[in-house]
PDB file of N, CA and C in Angstrom:
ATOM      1  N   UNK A   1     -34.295 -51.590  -1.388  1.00  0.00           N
ATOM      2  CA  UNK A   1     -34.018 -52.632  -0.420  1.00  0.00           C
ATOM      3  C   UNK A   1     -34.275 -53.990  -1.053  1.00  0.00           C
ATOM      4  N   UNK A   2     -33.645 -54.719  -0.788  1.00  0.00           N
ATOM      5  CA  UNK A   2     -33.452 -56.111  -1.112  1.00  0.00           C
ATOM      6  C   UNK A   2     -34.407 -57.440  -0.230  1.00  0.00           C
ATOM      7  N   UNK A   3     -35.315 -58.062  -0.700  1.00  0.00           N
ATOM      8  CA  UNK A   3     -36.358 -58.930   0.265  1.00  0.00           C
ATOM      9  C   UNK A   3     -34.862 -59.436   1.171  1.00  0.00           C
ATOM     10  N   UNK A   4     -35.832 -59.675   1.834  1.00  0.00           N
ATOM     11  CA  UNK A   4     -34.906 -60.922   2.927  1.00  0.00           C
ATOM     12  C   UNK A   4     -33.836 -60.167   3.811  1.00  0.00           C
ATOM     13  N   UNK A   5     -33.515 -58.792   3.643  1.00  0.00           N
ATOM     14  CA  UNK A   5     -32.603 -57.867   4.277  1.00  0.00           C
ATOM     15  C   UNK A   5     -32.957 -57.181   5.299  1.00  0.00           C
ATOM     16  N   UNK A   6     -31.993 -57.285   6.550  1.00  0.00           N
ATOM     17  CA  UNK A   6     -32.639 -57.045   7.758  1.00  0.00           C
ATOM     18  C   UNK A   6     -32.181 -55.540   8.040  1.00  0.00           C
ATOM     19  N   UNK A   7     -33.136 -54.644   7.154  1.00  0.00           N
ATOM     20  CA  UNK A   7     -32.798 -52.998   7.547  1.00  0.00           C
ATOM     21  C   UNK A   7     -33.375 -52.391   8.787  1.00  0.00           C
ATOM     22  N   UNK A   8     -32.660 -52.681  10.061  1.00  0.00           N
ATOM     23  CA  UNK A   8     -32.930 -52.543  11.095  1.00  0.00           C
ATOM     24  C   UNK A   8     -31.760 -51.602  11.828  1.00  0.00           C
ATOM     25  N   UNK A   9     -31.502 -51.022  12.363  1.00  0.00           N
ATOM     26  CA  UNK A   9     -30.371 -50.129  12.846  1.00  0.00           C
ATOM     27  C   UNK A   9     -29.618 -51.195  13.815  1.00  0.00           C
ATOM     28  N   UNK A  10     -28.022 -51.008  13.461  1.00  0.00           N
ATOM     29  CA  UNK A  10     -27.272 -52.137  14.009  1.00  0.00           C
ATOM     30  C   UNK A  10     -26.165 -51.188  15.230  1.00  0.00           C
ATOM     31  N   UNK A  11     -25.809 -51.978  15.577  1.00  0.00           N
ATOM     32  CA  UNK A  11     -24.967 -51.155  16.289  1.00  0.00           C
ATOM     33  C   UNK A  11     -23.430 -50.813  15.663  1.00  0.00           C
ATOM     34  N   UNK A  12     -23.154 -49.412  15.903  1.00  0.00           N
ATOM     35  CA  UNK A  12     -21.934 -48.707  14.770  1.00  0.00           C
ATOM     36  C   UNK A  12     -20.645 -49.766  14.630  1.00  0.00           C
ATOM     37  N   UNK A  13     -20.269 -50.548  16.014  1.00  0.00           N
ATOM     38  CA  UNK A  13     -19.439 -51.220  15.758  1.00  0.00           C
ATOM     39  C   UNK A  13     -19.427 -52.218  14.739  1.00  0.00           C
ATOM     40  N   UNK A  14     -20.794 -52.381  14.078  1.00  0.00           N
ATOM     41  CA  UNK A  14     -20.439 -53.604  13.131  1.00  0.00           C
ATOM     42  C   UNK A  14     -20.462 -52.785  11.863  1.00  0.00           C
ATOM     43  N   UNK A  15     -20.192 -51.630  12.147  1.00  0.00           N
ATOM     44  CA  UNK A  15     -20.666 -50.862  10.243  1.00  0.00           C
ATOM     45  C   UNK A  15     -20.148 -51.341   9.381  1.00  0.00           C
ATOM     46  N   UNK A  16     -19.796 -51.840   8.676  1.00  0.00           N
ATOM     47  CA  UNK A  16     -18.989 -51.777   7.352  1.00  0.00           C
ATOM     48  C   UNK A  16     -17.764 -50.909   7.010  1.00  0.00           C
ATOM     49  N   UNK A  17     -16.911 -50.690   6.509  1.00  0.00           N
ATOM     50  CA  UNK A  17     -15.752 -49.510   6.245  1.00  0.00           C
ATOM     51  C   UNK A  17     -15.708 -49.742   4.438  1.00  0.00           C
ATOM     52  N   UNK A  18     -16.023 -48.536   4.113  1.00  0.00           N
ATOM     53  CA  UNK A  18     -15.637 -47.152   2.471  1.00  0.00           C
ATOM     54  C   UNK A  18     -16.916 -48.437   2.163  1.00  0.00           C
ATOM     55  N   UNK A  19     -18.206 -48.076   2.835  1.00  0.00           N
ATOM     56  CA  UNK A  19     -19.019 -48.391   2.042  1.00  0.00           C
ATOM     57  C   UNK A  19     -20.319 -47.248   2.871  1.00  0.00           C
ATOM     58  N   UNK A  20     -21.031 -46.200   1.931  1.00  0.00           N
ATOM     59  CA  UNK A  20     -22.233 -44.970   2.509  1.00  0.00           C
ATOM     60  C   UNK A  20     -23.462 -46.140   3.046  1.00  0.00           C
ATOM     61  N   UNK A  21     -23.472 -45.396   4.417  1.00  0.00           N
ATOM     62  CA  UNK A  21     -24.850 -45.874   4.856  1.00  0.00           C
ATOM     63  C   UNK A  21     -25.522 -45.151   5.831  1.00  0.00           C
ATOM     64  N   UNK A  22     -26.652 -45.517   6.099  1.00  0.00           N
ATOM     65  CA  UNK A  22     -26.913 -44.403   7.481  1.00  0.00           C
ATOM     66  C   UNK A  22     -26.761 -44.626   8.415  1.00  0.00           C
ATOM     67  N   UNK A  23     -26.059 -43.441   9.142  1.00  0.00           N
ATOM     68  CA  UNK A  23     -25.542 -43.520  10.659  1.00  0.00           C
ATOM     69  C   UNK A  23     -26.502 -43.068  11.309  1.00  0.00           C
ATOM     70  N   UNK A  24     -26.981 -43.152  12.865  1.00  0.00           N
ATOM     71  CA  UNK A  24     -27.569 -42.119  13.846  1.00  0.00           C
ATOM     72  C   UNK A  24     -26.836 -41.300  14.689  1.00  0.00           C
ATOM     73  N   UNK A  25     -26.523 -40.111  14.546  1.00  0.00           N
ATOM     74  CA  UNK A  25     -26.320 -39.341  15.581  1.00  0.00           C
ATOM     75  C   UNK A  25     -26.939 -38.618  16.560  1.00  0.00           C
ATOM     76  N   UNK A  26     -26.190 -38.923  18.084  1.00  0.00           N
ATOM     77  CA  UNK A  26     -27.068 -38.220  18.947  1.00  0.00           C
ATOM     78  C   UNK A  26     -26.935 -36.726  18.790  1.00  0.00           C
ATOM     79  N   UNK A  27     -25.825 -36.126  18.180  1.00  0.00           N
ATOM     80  CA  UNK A  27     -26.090 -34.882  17.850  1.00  0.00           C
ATOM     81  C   UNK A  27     -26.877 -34.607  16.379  1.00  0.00           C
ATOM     82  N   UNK A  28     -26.675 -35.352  14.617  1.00  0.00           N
ATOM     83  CA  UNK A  28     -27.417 -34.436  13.763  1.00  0.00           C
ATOM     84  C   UNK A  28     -28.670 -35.504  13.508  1.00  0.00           C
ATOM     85  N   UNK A  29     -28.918 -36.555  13.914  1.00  0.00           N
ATOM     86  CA  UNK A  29     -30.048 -37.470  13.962  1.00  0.00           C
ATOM     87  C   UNK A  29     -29.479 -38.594  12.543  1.00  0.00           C
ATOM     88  N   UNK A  30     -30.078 -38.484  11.930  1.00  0.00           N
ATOM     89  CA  UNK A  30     -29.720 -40.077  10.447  1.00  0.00           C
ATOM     90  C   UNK A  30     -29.296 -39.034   9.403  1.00  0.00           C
ATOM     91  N   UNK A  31     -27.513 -39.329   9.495  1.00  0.00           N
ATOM     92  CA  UNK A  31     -26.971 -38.496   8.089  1.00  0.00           C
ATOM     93  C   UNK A  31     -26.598 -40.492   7.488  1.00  0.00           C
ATOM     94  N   UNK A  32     -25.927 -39.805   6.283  1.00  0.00           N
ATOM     95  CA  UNK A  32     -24.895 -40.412   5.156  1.00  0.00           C
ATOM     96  C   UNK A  32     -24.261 -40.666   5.782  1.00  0.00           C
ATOM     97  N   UNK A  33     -23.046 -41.908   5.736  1.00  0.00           N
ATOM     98  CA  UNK A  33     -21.857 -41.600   6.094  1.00  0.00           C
ATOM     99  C   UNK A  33     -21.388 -42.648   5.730  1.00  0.00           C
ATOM    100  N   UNK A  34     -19.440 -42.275   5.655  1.00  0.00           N
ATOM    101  CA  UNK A  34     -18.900 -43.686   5.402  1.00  0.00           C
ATOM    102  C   UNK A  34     -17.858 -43.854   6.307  1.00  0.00           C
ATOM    103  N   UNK A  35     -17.483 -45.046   6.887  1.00  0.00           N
ATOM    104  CA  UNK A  35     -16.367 -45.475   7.769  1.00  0.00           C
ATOM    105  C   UNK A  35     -14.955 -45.195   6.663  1.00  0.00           C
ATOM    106  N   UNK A  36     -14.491 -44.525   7.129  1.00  0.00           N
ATOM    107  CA  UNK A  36     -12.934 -44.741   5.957  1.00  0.00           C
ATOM    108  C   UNK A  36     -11.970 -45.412   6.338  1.00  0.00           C
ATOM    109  N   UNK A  37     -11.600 -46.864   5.838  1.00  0.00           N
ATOM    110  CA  UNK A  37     -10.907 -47.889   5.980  1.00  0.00           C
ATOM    111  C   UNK A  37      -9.777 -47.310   6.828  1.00  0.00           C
ATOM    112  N   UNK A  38      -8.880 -46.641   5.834  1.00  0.00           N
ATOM    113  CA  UNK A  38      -7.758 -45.462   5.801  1.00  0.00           C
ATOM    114  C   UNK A  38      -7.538 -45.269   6.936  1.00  0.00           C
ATOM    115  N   UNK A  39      -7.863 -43.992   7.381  1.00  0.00           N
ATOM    116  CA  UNK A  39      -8.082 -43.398   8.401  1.00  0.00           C
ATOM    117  C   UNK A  39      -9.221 -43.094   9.885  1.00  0.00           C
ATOM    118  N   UNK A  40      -9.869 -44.717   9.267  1.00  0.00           N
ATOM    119  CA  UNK A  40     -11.052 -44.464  10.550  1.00  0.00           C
ATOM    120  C   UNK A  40     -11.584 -43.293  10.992  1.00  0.00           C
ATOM    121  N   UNK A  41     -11.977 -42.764  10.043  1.00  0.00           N
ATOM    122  CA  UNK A  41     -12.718 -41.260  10.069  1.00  0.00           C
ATOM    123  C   UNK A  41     -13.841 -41.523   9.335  1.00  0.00           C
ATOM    124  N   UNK A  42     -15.181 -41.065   9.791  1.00  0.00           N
ATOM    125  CA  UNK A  42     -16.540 -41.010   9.366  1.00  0.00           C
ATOM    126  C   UNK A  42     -16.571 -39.840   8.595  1.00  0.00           C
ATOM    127  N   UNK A  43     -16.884 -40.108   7.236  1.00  0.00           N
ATOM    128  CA  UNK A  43     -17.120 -38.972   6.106  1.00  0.00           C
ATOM    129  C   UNK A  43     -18.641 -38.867   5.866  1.00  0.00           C
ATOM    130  N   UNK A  44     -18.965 -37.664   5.220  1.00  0.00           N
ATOM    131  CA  UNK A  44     -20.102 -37.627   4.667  1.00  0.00           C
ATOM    132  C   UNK A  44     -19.814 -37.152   3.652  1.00  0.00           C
ATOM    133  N   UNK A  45     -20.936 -37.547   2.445  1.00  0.00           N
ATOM    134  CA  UNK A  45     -20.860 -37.151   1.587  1.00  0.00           C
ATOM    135  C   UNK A  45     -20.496 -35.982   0.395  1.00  0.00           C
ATOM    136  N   UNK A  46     -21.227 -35.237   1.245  1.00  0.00           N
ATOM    137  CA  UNK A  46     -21.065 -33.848   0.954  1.00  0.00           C
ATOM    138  C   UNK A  46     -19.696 -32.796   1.269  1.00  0.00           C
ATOM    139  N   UNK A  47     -18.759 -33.859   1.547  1.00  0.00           N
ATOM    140  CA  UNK A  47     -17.449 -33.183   2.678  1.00  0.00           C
ATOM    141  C   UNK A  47     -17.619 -32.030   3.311  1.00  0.00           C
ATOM    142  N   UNK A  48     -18.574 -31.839   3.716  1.00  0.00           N
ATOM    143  CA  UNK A  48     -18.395 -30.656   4.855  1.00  0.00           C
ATOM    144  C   UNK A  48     -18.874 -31.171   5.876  1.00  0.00           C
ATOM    145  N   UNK A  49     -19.105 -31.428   7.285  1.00  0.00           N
ATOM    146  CA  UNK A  49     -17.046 -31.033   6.932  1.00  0.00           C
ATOM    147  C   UNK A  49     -16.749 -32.693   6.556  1.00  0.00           C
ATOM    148  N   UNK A  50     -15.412 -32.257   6.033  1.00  0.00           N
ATOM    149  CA  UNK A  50     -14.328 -33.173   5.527  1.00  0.00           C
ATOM    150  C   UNK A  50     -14.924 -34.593   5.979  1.00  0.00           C
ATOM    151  N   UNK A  51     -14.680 -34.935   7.477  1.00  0.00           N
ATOM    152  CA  UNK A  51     -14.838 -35.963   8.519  1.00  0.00           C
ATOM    153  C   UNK A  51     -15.837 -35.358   9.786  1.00  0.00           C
ATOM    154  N   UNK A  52     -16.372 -36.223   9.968  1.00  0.00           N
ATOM    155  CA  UNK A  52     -17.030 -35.413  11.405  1.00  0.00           C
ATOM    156  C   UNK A  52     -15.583 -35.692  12.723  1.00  0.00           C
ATOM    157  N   UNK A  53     -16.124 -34.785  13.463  1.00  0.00           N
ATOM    158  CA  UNK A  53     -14.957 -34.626  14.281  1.00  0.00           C
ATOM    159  C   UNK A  53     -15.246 -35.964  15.247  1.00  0.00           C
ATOM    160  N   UNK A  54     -13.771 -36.110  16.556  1.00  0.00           N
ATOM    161  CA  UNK A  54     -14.024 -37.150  17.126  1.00  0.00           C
ATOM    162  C   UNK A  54     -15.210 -37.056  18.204  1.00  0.00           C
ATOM    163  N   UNK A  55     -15.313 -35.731  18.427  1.00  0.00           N
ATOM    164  CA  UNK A  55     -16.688 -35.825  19.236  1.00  0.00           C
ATOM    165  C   UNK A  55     -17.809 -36.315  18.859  1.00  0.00           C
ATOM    166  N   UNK A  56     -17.758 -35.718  17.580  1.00  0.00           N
ATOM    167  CA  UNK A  56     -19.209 -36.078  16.657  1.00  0.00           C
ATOM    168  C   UNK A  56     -18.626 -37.659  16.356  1.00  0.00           C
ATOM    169  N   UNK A  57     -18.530 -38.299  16.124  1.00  0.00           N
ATOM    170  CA  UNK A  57     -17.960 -39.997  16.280  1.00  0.00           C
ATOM    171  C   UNK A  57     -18.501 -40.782  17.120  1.00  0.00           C
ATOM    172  N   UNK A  58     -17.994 -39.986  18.452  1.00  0.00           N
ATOM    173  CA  UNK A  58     -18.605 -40.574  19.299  1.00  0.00           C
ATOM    174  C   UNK A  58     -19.743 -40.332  19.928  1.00  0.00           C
ATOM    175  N   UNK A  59     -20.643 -39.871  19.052  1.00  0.00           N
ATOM    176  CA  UNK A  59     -22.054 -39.707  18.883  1.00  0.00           C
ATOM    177  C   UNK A  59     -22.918 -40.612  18.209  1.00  0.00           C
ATOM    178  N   UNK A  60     -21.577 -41.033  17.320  1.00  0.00           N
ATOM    179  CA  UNK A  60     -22.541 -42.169  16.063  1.00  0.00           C
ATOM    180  C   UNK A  60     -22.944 -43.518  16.680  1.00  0.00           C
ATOM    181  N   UNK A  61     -23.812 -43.843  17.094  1.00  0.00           N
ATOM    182  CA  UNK A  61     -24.735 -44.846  18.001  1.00  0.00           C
ATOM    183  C   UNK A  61     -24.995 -46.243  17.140  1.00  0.00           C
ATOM    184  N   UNK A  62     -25.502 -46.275  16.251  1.00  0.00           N
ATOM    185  CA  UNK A  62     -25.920 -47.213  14.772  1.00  0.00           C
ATOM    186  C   UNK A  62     -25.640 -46.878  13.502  1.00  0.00           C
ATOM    187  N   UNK A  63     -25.933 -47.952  12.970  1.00  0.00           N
ATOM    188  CA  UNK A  63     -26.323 -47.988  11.355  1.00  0.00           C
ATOM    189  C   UNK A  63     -26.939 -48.576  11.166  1.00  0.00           C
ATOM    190  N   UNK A  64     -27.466 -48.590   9.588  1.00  0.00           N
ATOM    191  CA  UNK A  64     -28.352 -49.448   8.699  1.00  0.00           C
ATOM    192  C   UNK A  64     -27.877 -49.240   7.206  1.00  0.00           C
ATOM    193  N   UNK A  65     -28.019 -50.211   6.464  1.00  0.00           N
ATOM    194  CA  UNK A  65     -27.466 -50.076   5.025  1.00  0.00           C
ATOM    195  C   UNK A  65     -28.938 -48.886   4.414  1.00  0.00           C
ATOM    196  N   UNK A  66     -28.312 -48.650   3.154  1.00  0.00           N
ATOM    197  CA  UNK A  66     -28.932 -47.453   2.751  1.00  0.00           C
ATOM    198  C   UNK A  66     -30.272 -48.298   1.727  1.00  0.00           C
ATOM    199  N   UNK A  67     -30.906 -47.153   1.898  1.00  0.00           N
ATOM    200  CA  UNK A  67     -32.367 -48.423   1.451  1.00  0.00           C
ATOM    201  C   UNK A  67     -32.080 -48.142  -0.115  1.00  0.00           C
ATOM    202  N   UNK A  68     -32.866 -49.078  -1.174  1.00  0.00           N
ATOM    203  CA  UNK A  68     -33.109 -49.027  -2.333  1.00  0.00           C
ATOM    204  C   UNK A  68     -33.391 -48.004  -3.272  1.00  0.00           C
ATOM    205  N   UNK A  69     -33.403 -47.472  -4.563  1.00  0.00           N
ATOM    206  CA  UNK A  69     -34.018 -46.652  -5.337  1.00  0.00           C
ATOM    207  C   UNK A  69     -35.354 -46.881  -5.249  1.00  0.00           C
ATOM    208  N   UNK A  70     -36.517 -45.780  -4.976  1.00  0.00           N
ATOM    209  CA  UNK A  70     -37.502 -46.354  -4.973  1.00  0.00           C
ATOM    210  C   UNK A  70     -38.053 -46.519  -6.191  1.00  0.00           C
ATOM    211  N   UNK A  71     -39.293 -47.383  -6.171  1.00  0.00           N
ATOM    212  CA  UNK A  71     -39.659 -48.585  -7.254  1.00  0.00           C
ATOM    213  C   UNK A  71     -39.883 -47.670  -8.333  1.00  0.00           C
ATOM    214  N   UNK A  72     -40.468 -46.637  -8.255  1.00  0.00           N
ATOM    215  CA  UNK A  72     -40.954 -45.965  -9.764  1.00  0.00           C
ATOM    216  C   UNK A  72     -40.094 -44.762 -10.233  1.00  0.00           C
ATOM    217  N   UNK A  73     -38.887 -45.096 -10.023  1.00  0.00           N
ATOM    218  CA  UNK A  73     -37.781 -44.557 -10.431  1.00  0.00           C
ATOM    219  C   UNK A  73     -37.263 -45.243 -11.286  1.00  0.00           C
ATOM    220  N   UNK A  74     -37.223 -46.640 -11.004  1.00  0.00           N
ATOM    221  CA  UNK A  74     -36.243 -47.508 -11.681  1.00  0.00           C
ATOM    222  C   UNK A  74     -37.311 -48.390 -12.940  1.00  0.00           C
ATOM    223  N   UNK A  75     -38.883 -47.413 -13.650  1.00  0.00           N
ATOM    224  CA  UNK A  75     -39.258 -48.095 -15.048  1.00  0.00           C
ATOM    225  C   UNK A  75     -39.067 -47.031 -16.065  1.00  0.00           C
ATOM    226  N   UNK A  76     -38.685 -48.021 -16.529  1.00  0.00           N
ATOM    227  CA  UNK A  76     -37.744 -47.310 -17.941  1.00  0.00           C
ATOM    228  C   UNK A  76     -38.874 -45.818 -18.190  1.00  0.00           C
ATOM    229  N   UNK A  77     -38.242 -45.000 -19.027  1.00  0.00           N
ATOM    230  CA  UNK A  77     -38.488 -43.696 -19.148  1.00  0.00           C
ATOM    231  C   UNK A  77     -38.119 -43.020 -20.434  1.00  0.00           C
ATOM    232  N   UNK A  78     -39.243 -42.154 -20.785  1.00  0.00           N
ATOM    233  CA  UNK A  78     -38.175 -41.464 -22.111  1.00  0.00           C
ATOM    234  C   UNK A  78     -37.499 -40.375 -21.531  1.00  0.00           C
ATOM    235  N   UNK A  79     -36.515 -40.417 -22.093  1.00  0.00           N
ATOM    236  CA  UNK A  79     -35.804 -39.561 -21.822  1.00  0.00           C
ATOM    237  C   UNK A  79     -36.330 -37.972 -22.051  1.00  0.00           C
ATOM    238  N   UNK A  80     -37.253 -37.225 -22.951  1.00  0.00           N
ATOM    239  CA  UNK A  80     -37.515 -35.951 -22.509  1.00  0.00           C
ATOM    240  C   UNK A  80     -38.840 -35.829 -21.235  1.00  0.00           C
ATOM    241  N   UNK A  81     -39.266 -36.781 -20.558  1.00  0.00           N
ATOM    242  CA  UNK A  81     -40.146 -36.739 -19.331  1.00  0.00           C
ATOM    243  C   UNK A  81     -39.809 -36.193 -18.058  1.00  0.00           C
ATOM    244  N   UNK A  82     -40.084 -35.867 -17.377  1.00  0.00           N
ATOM    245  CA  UNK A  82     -39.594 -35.586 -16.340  1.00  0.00           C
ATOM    246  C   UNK A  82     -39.834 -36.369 -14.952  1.00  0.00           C
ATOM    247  N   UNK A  83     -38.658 -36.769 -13.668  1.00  0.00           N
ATOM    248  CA  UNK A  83     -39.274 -37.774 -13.354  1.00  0.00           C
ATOM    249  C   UNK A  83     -40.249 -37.854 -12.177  1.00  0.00           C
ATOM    250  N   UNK A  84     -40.820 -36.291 -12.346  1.00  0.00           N
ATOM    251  CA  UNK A  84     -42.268 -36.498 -11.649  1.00  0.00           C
ATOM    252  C   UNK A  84     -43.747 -36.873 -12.607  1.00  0.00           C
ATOM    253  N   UNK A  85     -43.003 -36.937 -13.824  1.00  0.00           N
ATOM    254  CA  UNK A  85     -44.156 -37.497 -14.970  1.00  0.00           C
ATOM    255  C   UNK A  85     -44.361 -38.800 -14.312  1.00  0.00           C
TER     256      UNK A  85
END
């Protein structure tokens, strides 16, 4: 996450489109997902399924942009460590 960024759950109508963030659903609770410009179909990542259906859509309540790598992921590393070293 980025200082100064208001990661607060927004309401779905302002999501963004073909950019992953988290949605809330009242049916699977906080998945992935992306608005698809295209076809205004909510994808997840994992394509299964493909799109959530229009029921499941109209389940999706909010968003919030997807938070940061966390911090001790991102110092440099040798490469044979592992990254619970």
């Amino acid at each position: 996450m980025t200082r100064g960024e208001n990661h607060s759950w927004k309401p779905i109508v302002t999501a963004p489109r073909d950019t992953a963030v988290l949605v809330y659903s009242l049916r699977w609770g906080a998945i992935v997902a992306t608005l698809d410009a295209e076809s205004g179909e909510w994808r997840t990542p994992m394509r299964y399924p493909a799109s959530l259906s229009g029921q499941d859509a109209a389940l999706i309540t909010h968003w919030m942009p997807m938070p940061g790598v966390p911090a001790e992921l991102t110092r440099p590393r040798s490469p044979w460590l592992s990254l619970a070293a």
